[in-house]
N, C-alpha and C. Protein backbone atom coordinates (compact mmCIF):
# COMPACT_ATOMS: atom_id res chain seq x y z
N UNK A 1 0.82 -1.19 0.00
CA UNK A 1 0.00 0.00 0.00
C UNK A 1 0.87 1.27 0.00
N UNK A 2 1.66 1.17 1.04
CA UNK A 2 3.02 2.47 0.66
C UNK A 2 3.42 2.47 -0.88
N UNK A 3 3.66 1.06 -1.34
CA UNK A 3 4.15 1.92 -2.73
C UNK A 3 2.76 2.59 -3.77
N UNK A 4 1.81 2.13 -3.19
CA UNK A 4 0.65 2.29 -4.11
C UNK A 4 0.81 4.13 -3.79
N UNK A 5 0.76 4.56 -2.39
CA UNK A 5 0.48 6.29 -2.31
C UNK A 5 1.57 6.95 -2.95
N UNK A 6 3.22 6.42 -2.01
CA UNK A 6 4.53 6.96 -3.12
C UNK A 6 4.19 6.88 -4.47
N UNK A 7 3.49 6.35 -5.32
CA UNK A 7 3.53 6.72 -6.92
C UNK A 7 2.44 7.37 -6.84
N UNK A 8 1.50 7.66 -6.35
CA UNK A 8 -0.03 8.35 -6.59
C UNK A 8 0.82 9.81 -6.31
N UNK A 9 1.78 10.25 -5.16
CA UNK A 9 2.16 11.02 -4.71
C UNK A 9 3.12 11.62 -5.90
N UNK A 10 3.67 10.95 -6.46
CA UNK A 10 4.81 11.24 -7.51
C UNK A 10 4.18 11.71 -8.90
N UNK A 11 2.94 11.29 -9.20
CA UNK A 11 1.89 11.21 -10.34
C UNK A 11 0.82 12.62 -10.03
N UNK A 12 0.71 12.66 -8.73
CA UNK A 12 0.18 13.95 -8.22
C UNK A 12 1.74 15.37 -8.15
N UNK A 13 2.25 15.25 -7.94
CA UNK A 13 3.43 15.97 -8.12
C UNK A 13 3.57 16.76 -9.35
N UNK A 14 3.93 15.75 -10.15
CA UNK A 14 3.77 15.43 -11.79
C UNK A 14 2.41 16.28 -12.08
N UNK A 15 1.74 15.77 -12.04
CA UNK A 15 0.44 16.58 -12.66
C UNK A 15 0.18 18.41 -11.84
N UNK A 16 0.38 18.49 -10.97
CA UNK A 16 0.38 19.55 -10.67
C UNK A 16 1.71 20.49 -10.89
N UNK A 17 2.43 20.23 -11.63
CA UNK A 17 3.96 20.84 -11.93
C UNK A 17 3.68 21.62 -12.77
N UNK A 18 5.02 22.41 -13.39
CA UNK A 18 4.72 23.03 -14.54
C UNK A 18 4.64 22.38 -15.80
N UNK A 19 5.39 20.94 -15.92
CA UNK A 19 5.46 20.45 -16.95
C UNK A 19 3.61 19.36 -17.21
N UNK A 20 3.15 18.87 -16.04
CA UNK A 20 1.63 18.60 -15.80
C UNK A 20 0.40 19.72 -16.51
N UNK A 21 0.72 20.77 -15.81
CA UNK A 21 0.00 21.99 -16.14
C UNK A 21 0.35 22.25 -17.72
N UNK A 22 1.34 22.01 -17.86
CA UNK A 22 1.92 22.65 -19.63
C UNK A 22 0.91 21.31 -20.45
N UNK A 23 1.01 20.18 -20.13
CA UNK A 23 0.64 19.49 -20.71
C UNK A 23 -1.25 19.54 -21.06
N UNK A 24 -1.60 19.83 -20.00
CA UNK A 24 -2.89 19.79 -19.40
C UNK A 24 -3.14 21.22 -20.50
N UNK A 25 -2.92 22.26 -20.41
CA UNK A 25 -3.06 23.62 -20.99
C UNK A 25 -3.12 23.27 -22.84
N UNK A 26 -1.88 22.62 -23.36
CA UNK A 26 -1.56 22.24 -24.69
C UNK A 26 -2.91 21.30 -25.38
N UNK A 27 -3.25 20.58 -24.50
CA UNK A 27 -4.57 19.51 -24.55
C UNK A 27 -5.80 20.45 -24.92
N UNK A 28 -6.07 21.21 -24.04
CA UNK A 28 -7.05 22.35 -23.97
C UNK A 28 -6.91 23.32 -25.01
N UNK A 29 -5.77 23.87 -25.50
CA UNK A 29 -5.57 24.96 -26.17
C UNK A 29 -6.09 24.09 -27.68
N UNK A 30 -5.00 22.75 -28.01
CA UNK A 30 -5.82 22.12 -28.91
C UNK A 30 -7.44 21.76 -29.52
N UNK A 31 -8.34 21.11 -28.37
CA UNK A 31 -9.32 20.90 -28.45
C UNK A 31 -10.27 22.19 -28.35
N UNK A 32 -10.30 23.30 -27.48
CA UNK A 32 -10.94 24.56 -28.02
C UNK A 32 -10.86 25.19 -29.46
N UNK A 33 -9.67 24.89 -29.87
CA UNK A 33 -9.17 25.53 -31.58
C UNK A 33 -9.93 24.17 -32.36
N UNK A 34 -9.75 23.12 -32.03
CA UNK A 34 -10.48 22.24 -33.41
C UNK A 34 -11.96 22.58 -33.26
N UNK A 35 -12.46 23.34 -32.38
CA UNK A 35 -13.99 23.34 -32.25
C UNK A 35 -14.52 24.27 -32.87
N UNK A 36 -13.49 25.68 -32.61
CA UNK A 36 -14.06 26.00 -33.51
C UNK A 36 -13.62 26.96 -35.13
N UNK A 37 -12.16 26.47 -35.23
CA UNK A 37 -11.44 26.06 -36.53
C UNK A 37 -12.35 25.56 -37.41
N UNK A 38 -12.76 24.28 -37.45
CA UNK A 38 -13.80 23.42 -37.41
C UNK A 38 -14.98 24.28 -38.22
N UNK A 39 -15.59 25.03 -37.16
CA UNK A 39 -16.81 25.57 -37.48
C UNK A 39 -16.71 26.87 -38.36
N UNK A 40 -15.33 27.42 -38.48
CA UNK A 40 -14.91 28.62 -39.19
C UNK A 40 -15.47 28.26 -40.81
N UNK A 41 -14.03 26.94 -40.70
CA UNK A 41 -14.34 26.23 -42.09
C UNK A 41 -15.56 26.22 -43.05
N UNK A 42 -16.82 26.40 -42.10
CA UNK A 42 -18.04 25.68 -42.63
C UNK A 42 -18.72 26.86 -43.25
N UNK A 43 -17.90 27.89 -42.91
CA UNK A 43 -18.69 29.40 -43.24
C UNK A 43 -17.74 29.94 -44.73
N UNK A 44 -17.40 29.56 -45.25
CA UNK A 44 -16.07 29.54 -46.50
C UNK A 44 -16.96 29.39 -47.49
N UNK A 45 -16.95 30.07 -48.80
CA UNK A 45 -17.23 29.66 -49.86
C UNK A 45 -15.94 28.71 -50.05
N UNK A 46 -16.13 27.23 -50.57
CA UNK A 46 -15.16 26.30 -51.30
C UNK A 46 -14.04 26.44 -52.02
N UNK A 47 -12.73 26.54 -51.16
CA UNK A 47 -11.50 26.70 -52.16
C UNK A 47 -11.37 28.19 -51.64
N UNK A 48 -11.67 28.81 -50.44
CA UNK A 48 -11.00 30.01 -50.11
C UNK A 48 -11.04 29.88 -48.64
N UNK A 49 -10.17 31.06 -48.35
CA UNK A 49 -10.13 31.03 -46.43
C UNK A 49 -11.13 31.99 -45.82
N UNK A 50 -10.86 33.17 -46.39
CA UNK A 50 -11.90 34.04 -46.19
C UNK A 50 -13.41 34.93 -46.85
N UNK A 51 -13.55 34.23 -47.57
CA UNK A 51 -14.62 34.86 -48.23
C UNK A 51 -15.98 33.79 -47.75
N UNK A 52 -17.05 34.68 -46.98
CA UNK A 52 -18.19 34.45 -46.38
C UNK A 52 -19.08 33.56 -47.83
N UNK A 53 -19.48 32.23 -47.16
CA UNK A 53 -20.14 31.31 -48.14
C UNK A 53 -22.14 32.11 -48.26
N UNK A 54 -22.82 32.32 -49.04
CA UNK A 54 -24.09 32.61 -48.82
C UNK A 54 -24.70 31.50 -48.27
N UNK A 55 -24.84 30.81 -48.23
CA UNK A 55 -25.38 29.59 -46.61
C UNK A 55 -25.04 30.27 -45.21
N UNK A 56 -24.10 31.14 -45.37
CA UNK A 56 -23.78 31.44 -44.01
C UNK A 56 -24.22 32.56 -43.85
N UNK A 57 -24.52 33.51 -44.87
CA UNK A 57 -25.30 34.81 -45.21
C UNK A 57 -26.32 34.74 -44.57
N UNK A 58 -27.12 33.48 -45.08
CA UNK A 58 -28.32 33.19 -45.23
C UNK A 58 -28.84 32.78 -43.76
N UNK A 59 -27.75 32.11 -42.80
CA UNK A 59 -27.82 31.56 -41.84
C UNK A 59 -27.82 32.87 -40.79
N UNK A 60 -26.85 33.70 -40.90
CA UNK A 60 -26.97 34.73 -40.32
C UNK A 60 -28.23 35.82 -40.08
N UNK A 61 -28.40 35.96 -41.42
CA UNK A 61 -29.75 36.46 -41.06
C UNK A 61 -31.33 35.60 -41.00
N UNK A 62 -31.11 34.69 -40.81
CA UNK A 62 -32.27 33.75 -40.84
C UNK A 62 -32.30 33.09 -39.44
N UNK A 63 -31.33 32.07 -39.16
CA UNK A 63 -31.43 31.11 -38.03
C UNK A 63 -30.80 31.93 -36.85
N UNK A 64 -29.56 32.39 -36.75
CA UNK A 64 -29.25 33.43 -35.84
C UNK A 64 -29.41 34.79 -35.96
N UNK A 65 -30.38 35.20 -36.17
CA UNK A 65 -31.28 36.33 -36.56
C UNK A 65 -31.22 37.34 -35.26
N UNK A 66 -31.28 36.11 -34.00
CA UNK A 66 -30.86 36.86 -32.49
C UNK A 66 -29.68 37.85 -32.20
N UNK A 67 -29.15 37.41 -32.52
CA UNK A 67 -27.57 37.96 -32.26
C UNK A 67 -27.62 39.75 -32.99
N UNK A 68 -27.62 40.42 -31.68
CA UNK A 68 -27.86 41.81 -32.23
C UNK A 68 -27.05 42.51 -32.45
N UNK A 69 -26.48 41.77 -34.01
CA UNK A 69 -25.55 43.03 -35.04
C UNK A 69 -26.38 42.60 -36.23
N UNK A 70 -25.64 43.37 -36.63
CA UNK A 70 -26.28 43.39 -38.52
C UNK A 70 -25.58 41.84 -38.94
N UNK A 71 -26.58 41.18 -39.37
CA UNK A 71 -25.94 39.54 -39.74
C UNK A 71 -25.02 39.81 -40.67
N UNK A 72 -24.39 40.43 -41.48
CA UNK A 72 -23.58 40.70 -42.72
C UNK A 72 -22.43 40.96 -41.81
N UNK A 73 -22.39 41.91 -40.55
CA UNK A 73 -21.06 42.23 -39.81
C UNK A 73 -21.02 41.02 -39.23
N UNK A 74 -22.16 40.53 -38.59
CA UNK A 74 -21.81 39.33 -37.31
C UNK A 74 -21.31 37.67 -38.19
N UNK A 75 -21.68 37.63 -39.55
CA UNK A 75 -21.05 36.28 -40.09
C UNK A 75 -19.82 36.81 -40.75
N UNK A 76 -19.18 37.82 -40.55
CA UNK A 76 -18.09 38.52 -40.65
C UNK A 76 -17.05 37.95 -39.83
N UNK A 77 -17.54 38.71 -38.57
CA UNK A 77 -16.44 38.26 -37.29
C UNK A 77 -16.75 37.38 -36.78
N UNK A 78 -17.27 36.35 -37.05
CA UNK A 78 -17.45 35.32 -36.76
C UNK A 78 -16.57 34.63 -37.40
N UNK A 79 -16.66 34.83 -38.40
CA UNK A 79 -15.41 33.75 -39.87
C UNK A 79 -13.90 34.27 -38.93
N UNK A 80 -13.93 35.87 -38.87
CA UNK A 80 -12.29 35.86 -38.93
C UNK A 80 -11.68 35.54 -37.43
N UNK A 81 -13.16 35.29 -36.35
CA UNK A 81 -12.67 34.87 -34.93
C UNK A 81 -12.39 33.57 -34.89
N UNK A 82 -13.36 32.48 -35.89
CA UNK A 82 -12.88 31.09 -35.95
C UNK A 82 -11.58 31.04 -36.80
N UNK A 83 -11.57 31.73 -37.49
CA UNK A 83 -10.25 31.51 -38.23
C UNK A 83 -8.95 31.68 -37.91
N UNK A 84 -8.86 32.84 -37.07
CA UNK A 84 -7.61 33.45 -36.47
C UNK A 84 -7.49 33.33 -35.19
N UNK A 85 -8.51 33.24 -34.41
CA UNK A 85 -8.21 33.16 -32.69
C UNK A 85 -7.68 31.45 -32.72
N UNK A 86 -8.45 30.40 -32.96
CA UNK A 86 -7.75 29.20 -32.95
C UNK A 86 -6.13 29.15 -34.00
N UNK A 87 -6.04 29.85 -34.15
CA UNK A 87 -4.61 29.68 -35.27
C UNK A 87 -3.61 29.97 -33.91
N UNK A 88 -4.08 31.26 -33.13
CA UNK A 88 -3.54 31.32 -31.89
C UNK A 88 -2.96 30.96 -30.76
N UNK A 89 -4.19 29.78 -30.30
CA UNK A 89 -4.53 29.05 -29.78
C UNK A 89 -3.33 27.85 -29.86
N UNK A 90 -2.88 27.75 -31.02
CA UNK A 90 -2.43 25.96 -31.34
C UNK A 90 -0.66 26.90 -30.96
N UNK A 91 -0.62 27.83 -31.44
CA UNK A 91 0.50 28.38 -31.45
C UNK A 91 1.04 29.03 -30.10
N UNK A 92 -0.44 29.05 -29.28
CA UNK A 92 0.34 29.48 -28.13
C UNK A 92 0.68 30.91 -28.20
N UNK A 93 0.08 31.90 -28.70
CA UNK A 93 0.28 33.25 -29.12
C UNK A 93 -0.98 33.80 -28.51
N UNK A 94 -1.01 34.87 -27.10
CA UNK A 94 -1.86 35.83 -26.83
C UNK A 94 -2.93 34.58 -26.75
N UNK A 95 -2.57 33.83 -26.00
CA UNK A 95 -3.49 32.33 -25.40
C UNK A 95 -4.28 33.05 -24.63
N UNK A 96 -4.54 34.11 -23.84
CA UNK A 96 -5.62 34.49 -22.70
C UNK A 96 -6.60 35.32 -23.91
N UNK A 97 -5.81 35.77 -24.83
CA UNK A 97 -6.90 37.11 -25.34
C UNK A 97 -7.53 36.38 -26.32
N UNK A 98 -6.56 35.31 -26.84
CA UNK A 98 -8.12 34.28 -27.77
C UNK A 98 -8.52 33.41 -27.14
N UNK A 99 -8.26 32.95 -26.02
CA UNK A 99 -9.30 32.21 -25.17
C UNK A 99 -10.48 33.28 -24.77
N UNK A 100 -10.30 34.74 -24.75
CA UNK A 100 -11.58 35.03 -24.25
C UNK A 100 -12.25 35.15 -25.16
N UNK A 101 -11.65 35.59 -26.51
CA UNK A 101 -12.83 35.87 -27.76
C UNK A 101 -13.27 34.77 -27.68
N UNK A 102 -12.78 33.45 -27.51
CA UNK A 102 -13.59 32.54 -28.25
C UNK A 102 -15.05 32.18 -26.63
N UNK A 103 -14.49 32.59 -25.45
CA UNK A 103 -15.60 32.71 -24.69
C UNK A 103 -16.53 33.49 -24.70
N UNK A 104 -16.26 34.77 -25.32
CA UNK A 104 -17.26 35.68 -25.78
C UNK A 104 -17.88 34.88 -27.11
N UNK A 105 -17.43 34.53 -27.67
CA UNK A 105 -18.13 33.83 -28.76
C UNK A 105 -18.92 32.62 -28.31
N UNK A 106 -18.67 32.08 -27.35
CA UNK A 106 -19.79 30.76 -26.72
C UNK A 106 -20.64 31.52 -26.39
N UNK A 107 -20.60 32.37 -25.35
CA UNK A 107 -21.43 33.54 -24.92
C UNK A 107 -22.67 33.93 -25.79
N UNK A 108 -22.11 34.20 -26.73
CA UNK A 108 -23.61 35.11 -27.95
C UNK A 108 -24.15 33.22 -28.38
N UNK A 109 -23.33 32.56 -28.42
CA UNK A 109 -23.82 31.87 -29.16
C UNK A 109 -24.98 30.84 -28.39
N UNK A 110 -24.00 31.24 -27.11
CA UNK A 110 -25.34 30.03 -25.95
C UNK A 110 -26.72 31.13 -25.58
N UNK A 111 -26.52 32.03 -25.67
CA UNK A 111 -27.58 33.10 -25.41
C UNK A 111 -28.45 33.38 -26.72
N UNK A 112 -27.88 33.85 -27.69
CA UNK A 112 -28.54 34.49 -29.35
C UNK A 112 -29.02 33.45 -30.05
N UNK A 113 -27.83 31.77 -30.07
CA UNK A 113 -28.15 31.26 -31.21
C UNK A 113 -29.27 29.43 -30.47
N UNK A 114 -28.22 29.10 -29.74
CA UNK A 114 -28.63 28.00 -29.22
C UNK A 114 -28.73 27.73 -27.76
N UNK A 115 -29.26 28.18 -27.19
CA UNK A 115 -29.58 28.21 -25.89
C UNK A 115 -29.73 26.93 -25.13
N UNK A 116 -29.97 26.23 -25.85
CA UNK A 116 -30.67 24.97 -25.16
C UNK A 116 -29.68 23.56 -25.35
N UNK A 117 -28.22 24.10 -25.90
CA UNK A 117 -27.14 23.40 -25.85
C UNK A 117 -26.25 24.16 -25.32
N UNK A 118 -26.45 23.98 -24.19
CA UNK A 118 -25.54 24.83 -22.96
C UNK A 118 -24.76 23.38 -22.43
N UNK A 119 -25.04 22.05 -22.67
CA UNK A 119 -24.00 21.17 -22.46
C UNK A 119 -23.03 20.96 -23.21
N UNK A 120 -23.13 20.97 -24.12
CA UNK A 120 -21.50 21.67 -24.90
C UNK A 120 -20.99 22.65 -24.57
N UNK A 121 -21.69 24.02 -24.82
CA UNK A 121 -21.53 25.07 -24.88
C UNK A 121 -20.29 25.31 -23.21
N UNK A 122 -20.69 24.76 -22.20
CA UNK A 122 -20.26 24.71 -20.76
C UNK A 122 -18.69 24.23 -20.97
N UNK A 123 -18.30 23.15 -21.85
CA UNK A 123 -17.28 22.26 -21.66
C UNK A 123 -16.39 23.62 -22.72
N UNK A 124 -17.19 24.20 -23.70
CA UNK A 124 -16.10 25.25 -24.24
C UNK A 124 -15.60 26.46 -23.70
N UNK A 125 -17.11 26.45 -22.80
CA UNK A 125 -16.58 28.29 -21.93
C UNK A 125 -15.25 27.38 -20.77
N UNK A 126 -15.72 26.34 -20.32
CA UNK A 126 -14.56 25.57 -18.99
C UNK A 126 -13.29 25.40 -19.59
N UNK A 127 -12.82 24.69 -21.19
CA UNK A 127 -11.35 24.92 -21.84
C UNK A 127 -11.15 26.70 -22.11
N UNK A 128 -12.05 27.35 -22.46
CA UNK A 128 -11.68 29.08 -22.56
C UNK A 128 -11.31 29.34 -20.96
N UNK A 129 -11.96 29.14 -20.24
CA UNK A 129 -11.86 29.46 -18.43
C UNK A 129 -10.62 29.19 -18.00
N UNK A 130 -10.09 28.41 -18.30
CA UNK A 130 -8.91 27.23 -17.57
C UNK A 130 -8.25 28.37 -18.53
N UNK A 131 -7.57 28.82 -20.06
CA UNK A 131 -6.77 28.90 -20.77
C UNK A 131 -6.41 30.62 -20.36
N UNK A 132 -7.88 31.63 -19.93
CA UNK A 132 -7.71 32.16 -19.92
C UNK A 132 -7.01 32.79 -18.05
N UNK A 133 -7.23 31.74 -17.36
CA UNK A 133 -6.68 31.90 -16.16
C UNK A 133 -5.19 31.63 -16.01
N UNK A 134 -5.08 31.04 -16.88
CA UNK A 134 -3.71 29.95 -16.82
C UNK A 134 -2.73 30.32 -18.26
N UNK A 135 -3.14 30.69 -19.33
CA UNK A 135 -2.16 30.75 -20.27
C UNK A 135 -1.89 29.68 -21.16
N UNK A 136 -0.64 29.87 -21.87
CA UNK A 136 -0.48 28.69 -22.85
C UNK A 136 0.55 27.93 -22.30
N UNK A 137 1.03 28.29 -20.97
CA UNK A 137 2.21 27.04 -20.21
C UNK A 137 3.58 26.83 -21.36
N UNK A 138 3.94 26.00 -21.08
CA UNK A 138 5.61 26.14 -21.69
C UNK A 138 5.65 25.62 -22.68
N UNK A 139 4.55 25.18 -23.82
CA UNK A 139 4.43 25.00 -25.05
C UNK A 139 3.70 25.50 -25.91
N UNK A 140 4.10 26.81 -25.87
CA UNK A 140 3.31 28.01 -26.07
C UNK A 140 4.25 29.30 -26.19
N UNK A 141 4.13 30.20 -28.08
CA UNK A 141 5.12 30.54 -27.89
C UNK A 141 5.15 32.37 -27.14
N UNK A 142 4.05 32.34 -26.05
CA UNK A 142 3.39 33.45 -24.93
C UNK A 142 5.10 33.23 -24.34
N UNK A 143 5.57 32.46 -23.44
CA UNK A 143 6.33 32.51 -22.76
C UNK A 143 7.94 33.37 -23.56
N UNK A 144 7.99 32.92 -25.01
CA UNK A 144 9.04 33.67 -25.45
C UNK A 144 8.49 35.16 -25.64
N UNK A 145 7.35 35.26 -26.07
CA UNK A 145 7.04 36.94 -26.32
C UNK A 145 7.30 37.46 -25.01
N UNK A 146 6.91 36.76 -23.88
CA UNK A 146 7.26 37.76 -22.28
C UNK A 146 8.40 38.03 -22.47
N UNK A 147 9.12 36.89 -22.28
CA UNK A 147 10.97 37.18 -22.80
C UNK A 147 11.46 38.38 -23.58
N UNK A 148 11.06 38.24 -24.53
CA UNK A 148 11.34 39.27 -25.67
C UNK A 148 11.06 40.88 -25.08
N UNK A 149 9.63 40.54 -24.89
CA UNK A 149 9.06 41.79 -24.84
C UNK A 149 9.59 42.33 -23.51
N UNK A 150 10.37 41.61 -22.42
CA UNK A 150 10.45 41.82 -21.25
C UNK A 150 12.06 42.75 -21.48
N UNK A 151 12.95 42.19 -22.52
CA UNK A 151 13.97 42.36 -22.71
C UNK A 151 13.93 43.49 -23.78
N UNK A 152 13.22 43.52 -24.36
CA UNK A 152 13.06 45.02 -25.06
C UNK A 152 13.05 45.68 -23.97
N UNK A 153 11.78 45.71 -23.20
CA UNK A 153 11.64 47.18 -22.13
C UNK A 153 12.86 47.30 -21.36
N UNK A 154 13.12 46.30 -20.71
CA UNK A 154 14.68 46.76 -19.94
C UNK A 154 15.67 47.17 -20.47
N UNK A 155 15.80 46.96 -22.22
CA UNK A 155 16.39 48.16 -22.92
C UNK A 155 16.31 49.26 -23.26
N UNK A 156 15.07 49.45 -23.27
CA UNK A 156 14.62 50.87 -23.68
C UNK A 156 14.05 51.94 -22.95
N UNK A 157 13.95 51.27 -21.79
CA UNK A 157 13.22 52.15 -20.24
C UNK A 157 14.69 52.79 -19.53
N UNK A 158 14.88 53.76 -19.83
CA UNK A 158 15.78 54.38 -18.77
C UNK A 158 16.25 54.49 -17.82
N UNK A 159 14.92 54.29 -16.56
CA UNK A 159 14.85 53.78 -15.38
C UNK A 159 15.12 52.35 -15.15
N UNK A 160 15.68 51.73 -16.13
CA UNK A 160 15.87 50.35 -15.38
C UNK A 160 17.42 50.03 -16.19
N UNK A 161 18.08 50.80 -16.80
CA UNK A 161 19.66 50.60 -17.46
C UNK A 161 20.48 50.83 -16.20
N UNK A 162 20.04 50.99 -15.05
CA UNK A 162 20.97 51.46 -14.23
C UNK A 162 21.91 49.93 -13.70
């Protein structure tokens, strides 16, 4: 039984570390971006990245008709939030600020479009929740921009060349 807790203890260690947490975060950052990467896709006229398909025109102002913008702006930013916030996401780039768009985007969508699939909807705001509390962890390239950006300012701030 001792060795059974020493490895539960070592496995709990492990999982709560940085390299646990990095792992745990990378999992999440993945599966929020295929969801809705995924759903970006579906709004494409065929054989392009960005140009809005009329199904989705049509969808905009028809089925999510709720959602109070002009459907022409809202299947707009909708295309370029699935398209570009998960590109983010996988890359580990400004991981808190597209984890929240894409929670603001569950948001309109569990409220405006589908309300009554709030059991999905829950498991995407909980991977946005976790990503945006926590970051993109050490496989994620957030941690070199701090670097960078940290090492610019201490070059260029006056008050800190001393």
């Amino acid at each position: 039984m001792a060795a059974v807790l020493s490895l539960y203890r070592q496995f709990v260690a492990f999982a709560a570390g940085r390299m646990g947490e990095s792992l745990a975060l990378i999992v999440s950052r993945l599966a929020l971006a295929q969801v809705f990467w995924a759903s970006g896709r579906t709004k494409v006229e065929d054989g392009t990245w960005l140009q809005v398909s009329d199904t989705t025109r049509y969808l905009f102002a028809e089925e999510y008709a709720g959602v109070p913008l002009p459907p022409d702006l809202a299947a707009h930013m909708a295309l370029y939030a699935e398209t570009f916030l998960p590109v983010l996401l996988v890359f580990g780039l400004f991981t808190r600020l597209s984890a929240l768009g894409l929670l603001g985007m569950t948001g309109m969508i569990q409220i405006f479009v589908y309300p009554e699939a709030w059991t999905v909807h829950i498991l995407w705001a909980g991977l946005a929740l976790v990503l945006v509390s926590r970051g993109s962890g050490l496989f994620g390239l957030d941690p070199l921009a701090r670097r960078t950006c940290q090492t610019v300012c201490d070059s260029s701030c006056p008050s800190r060349r001393r």
